[in-house]
C-alpha atoms as a PDB file:
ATOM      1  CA  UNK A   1       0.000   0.000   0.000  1.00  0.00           C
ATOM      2  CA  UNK A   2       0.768   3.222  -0.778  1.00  0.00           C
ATOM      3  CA  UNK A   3       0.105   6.825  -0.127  1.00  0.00           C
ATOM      4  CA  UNK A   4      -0.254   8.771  -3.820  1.00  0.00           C
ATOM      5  CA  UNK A   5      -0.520  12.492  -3.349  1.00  0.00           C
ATOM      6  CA  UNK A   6      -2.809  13.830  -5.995  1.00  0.00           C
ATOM      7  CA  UNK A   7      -2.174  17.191  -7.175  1.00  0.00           C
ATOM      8  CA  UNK A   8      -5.044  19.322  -8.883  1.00  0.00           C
ATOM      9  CA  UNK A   9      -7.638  16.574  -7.239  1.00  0.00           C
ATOM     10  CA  UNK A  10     -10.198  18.052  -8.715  1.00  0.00           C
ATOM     11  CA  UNK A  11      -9.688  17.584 -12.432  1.00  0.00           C
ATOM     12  CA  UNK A  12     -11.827  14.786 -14.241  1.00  0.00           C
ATOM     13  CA  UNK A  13      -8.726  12.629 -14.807  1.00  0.00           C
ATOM     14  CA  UNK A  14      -7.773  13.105 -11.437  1.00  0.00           C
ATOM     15  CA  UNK A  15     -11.550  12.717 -10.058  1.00  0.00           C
ATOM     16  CA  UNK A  16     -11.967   9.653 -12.688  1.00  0.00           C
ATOM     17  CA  UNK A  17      -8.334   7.742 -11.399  1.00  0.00           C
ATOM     18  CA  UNK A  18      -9.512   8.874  -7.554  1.00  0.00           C
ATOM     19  CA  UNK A  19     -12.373   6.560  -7.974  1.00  0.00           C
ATOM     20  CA  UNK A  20     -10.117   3.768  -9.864  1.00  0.00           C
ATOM     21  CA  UNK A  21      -7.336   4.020  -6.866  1.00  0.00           C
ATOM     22  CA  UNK A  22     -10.289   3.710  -4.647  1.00  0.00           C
ATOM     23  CA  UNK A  23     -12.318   0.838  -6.446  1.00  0.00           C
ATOM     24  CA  UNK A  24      -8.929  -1.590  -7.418  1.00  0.00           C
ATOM     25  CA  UNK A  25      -5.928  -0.372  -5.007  1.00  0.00           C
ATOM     26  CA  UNK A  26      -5.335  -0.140  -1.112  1.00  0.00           C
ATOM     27  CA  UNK A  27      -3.916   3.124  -1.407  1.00  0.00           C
ATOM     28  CA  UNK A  28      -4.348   6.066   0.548  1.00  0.00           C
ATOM     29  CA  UNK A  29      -4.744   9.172  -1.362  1.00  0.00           C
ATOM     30  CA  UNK A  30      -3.986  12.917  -0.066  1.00  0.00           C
ATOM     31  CA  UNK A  31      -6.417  15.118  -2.404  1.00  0.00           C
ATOM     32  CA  UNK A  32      -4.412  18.420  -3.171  1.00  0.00           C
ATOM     33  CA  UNK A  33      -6.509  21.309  -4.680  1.00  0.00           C
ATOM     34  CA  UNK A  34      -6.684  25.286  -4.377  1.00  0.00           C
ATOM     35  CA  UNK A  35     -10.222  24.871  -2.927  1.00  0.00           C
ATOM     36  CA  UNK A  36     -11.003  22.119  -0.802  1.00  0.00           C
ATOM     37  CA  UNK A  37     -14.881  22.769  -0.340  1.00  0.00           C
ATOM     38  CA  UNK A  38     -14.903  21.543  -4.031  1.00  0.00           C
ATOM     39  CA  UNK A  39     -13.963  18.156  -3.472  1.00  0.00           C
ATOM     40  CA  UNK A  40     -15.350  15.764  -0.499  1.00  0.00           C
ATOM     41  CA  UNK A  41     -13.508  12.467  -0.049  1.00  0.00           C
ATOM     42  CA  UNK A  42     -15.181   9.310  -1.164  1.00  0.00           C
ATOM     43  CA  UNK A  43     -13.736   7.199   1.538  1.00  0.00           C
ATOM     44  CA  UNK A  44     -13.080   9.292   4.323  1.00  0.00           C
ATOM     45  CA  UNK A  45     -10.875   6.620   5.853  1.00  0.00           C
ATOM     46  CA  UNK A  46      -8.306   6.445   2.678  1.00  0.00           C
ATOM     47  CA  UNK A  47      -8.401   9.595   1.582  1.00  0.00           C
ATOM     48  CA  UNK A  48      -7.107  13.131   2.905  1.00  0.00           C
ATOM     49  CA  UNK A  49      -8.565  16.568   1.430  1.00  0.00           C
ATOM     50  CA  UNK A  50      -5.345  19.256   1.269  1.00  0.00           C
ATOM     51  CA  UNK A  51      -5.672  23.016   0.039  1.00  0.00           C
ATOM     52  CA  UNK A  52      -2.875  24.922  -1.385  1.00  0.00           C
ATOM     53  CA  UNK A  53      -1.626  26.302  -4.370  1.00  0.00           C
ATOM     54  CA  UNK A  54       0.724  24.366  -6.370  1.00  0.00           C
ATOM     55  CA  UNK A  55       3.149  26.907  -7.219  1.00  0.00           C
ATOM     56  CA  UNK A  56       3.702  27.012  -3.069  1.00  0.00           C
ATOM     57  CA  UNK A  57       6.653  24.786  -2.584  1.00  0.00           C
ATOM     58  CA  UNK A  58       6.232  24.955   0.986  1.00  0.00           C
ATOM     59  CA  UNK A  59       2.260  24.016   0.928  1.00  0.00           C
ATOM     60  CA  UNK A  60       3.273  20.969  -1.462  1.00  0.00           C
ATOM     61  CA  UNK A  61       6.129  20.113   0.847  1.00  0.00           C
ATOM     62  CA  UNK A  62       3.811  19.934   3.983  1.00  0.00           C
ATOM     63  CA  UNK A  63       1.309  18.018   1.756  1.00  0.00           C
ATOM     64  CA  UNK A  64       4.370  15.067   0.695  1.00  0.00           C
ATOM     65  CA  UNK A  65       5.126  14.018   3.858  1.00  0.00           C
ATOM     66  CA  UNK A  66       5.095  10.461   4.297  1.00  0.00           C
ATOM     67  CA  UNK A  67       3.915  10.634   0.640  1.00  0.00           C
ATOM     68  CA  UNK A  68       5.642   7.574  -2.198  1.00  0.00           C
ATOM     69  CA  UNK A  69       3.725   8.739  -5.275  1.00  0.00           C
ATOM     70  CA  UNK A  70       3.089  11.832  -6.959  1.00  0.00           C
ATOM     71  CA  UNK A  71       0.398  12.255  -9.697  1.00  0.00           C
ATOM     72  CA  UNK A  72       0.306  15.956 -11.192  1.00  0.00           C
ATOM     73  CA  UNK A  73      -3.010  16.610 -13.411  1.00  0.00           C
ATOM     74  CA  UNK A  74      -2.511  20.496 -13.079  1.00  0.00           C
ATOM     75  CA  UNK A  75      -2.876  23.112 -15.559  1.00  0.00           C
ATOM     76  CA  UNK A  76      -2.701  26.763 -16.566  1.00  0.00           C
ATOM     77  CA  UNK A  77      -0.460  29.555 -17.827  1.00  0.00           C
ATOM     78  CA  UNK A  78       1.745  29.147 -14.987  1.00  0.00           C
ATOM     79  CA  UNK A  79       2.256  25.050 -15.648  1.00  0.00           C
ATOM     80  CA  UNK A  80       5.643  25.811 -15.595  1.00  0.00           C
ATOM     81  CA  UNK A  81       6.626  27.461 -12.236  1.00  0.00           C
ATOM     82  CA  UNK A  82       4.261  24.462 -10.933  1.00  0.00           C
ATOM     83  CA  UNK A  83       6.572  22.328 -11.811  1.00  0.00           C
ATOM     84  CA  UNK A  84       9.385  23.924 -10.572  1.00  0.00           C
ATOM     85  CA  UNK A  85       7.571  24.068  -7.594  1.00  0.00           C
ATOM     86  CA  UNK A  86       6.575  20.351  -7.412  1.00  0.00           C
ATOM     87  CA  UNK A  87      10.308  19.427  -8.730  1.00  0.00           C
ATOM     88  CA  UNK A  88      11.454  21.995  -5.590  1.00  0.00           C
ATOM     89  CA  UNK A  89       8.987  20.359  -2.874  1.00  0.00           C
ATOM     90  CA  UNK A  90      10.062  16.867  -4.287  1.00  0.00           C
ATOM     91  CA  UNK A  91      13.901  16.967  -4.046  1.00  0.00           C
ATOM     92  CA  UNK A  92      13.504  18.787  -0.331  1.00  0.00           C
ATOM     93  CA  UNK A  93      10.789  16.097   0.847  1.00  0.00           C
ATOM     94  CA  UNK A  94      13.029  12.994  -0.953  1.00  0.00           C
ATOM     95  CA  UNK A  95      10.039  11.461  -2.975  1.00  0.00           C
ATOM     96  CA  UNK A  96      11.026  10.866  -6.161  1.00  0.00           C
ATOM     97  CA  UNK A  97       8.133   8.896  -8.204  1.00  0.00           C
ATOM     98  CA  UNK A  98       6.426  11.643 -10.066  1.00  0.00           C
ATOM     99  CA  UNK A  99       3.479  11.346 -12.928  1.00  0.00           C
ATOM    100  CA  UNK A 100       2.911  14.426 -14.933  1.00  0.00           C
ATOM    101  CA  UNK A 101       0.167  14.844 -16.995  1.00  0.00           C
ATOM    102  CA  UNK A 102       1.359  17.039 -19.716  1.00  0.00           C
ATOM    103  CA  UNK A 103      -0.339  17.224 -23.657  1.00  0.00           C
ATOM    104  CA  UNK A 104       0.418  16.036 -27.242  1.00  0.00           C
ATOM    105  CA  UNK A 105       1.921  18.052 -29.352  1.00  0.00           C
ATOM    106  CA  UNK A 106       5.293  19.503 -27.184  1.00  0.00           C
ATOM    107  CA  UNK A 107       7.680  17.762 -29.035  1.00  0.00           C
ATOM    108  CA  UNK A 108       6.350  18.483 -32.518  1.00  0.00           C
ATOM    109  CA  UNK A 109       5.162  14.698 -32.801  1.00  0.00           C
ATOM    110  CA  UNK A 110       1.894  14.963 -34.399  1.00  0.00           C
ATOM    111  CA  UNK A 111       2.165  14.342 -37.902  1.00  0.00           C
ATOM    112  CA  UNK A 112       0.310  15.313 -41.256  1.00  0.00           C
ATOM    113  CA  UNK A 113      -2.766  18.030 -40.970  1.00  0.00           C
ATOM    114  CA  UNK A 114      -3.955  17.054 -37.786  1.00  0.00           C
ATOM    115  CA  UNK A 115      -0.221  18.383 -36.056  1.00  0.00           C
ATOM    116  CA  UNK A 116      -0.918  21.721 -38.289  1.00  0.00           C
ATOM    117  CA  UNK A 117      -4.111  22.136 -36.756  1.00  0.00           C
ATOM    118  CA  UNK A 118      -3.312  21.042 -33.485  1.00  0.00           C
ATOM    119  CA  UNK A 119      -0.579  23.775 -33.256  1.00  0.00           C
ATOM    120  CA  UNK A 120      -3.428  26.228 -34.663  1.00  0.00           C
ATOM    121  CA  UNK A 121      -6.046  25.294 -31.553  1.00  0.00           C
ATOM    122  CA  UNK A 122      -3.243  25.519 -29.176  1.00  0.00           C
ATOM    123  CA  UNK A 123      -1.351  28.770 -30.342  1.00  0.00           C
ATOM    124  CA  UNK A 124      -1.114  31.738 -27.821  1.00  0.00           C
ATOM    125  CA  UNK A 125       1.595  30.472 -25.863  1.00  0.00           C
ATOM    126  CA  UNK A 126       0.026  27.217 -24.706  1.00  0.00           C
ATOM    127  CA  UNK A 127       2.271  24.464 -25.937  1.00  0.00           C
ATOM    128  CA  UNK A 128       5.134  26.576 -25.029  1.00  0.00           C
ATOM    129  CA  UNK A 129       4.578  26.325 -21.205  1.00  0.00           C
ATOM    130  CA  UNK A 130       3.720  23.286 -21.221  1.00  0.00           C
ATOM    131  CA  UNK A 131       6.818  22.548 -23.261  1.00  0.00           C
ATOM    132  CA  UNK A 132       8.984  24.460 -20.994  1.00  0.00           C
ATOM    133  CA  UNK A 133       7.629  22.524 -18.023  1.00  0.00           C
ATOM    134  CA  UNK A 134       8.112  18.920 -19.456  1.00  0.00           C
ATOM    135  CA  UNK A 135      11.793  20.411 -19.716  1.00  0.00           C
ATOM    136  CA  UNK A 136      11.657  20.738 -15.633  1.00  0.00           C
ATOM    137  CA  UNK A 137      10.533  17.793 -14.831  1.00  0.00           C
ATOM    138  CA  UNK A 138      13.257  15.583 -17.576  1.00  0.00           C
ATOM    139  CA  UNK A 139      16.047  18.046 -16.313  1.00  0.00           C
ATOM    140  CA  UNK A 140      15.187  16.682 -12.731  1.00  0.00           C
ATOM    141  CA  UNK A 141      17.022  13.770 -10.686  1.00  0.00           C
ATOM    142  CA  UNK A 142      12.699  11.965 -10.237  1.00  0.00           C
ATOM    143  CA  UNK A 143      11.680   9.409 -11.306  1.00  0.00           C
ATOM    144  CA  UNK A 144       9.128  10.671 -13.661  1.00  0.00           C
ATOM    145  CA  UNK A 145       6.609   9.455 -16.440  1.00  0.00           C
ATOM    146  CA  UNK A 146       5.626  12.621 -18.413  1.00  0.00           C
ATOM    147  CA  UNK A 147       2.226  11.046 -19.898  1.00  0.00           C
ATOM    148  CA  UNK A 148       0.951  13.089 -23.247  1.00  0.00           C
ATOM    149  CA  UNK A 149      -2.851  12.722 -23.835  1.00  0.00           C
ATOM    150  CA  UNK A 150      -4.292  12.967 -27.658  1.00  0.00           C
ATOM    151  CA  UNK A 151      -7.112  15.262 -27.874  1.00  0.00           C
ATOM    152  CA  UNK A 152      -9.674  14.195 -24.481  1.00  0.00           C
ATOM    153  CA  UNK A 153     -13.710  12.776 -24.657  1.00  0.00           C
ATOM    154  CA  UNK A 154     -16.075  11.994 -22.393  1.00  0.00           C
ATOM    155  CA  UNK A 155     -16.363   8.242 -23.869  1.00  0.00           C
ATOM    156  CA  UNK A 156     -16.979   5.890 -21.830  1.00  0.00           C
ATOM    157  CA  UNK A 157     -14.198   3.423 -23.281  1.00  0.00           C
ATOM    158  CA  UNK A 158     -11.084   2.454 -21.840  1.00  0.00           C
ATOM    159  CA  UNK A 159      -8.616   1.787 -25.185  1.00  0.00           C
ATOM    160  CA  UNK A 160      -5.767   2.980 -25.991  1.00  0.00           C
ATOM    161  CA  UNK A 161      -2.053   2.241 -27.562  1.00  0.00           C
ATOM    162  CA  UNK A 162       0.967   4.403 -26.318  1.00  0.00           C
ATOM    163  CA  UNK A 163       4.045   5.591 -27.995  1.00  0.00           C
ATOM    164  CA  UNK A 164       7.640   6.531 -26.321  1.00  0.00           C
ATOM    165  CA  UNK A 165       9.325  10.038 -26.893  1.00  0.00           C
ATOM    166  CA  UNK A 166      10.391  10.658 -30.457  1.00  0.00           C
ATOM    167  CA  UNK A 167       7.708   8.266 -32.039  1.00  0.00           C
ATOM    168  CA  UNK A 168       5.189   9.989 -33.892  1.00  0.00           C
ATOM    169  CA  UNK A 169       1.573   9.833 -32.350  1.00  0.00           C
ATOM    170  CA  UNK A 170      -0.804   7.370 -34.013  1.00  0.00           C
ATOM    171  CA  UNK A 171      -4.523   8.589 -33.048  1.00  0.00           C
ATOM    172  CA  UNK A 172      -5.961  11.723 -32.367  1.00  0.00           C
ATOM    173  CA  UNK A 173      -8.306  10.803 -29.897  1.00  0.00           C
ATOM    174  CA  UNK A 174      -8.336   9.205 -25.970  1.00  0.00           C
ATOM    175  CA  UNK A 175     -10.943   9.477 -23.879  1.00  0.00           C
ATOM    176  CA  UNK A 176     -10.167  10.632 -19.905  1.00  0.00           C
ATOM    177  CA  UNK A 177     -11.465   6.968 -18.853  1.00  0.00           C
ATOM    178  CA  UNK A 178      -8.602   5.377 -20.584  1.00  0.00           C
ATOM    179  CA  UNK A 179      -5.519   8.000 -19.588  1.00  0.00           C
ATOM    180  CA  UNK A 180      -7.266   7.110 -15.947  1.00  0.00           C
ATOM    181  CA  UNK A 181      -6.367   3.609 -16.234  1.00  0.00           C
ATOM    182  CA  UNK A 182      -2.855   4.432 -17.354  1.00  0.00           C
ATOM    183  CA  UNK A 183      -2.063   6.547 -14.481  1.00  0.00           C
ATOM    184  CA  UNK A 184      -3.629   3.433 -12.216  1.00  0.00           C
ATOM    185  CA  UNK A 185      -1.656   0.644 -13.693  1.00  0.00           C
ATOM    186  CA  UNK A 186       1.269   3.491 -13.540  1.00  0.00           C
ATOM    187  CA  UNK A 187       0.457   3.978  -9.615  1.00  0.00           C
ATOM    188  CA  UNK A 188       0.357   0.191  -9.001  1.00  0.00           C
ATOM    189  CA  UNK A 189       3.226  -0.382 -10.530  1.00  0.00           C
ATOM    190  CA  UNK A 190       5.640   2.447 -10.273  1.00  0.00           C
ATOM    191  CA  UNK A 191       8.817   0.252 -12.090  1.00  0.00           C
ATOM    192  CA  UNK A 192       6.608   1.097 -15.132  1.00  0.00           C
ATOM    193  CA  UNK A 193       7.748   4.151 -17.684  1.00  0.00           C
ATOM    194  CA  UNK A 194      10.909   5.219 -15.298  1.00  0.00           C
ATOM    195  CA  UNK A 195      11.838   8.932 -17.468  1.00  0.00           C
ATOM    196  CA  UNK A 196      10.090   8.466 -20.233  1.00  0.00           C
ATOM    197  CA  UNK A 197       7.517  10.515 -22.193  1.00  0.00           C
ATOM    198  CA  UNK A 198       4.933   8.379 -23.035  1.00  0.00           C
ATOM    199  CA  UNK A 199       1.837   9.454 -25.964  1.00  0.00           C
ATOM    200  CA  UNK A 200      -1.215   7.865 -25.139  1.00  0.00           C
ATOM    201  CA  UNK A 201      -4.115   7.742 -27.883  1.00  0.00           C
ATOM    202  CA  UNK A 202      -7.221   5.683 -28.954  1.00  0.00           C
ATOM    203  CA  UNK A 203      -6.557   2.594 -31.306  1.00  0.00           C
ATOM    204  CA  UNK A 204      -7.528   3.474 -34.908  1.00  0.00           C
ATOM    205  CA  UNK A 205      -9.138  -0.207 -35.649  1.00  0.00           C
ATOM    206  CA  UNK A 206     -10.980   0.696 -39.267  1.00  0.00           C
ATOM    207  CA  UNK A 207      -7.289  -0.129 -41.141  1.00  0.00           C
ATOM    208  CA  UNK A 208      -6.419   2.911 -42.615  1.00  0.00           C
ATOM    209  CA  UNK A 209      -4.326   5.528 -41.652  1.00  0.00           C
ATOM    210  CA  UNK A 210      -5.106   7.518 -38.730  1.00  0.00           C
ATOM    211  CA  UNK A 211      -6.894  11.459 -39.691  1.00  0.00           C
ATOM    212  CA  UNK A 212      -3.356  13.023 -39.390  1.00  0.00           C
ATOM    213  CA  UNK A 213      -3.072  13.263 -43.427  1.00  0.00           C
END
């Protein structure tokens, strides 16, 4: 058993994998979020409700102690000083098994039209920051898996296929039930995906090429 600190708790990845942890794992889970009247626990007696801002080093710090596992499904402009923060609170608290949700695209490994148009939706500085704080966390000492979502739906389907930093993505599509079950079998097995950057993305099962082209 172990006790996975979930940062940005109340996301729906997060709140999806919260009730995966909860329904297939013995884990205790710390629930880390700027407002905590958002989110009540779902088992009081495994899980622990935390407010603080993730760009406070010291408030993350508090919130890792006796923590072994830390899942990151933050967002915003300021992605990156959250991971310099989380990266910060990390090395000073000695945990070192970090999963970071990040987004396709940072690497410029979405082919054909759809990685044109993907670059198009996500102009305005977007990318770049969270770009610049995949860079943190791969320039840090953790033991990280950066995972990197295709484009999210509200299907309720758990498939997907993944692909490994400098392979080019192969769907365009995931739904947030199926990059919950990665992060679960990545909690329950935290050997899995040591620093790597992994693309996660819906099967394409008709034959042809994926809609990149």
């Amino acid at each position: 058993m172990a006790t996975v600190l979930i940062l940005g708790a109340n996301g729906k990845i997060a709140r999806l994998a919260e009730k995966e942890l909860l329904a297939r794992t013995n884990h205790h889970l710390t629930l880390f979020l700027r407002n905590a009247k958002r989110l009540a626990p779902a088992d009081s007696k495994r899980e622990t409700v935390v407010e603080g801002d993730a760009t406070d080093p010291a408030a993350l710090q508090k919130a890792m102690v006796g923590t072994h596992i830390v899942y990151a499904n933050l967002a915003g402009k300021n992605i990156e000083q959250q991971a310099k923060s989380v990266v910060n609170a990390m090395d000073n608290t000695g945990v070192k098994r970090l999963i970071w949700i990040s987004t396709l695209g940072i690497y410029d490994e979405v082919p054909g039209n759809f990685g044109k148009w993907n670059h198009q939706m996500l102009d305005g500085g977007y990318l770049e920051t969270y770009s610049a704080a995949a860079k943190v966390i791969e320039a840090s000492d953790l033991n990280y898996t950066l995972i990197r979502p295709a484009w999210l739906s509200n299907k309720d389907l758990i498939s997907y296929e993944t692909t490994e930093k400098g392979e080019p993505f192969k769907g365009t599509e995931v739904s947030r039930k199926s990059v919950a079950d990665f992060i679960v079998r990545l909690i329950d097995d935290p050997s899995k995906e040591i620093r790597h950057s992994v693309g996660v993305n819906q099967p394409n099962t008709d034959g042809d090429k994926p809609s990149f082209y």
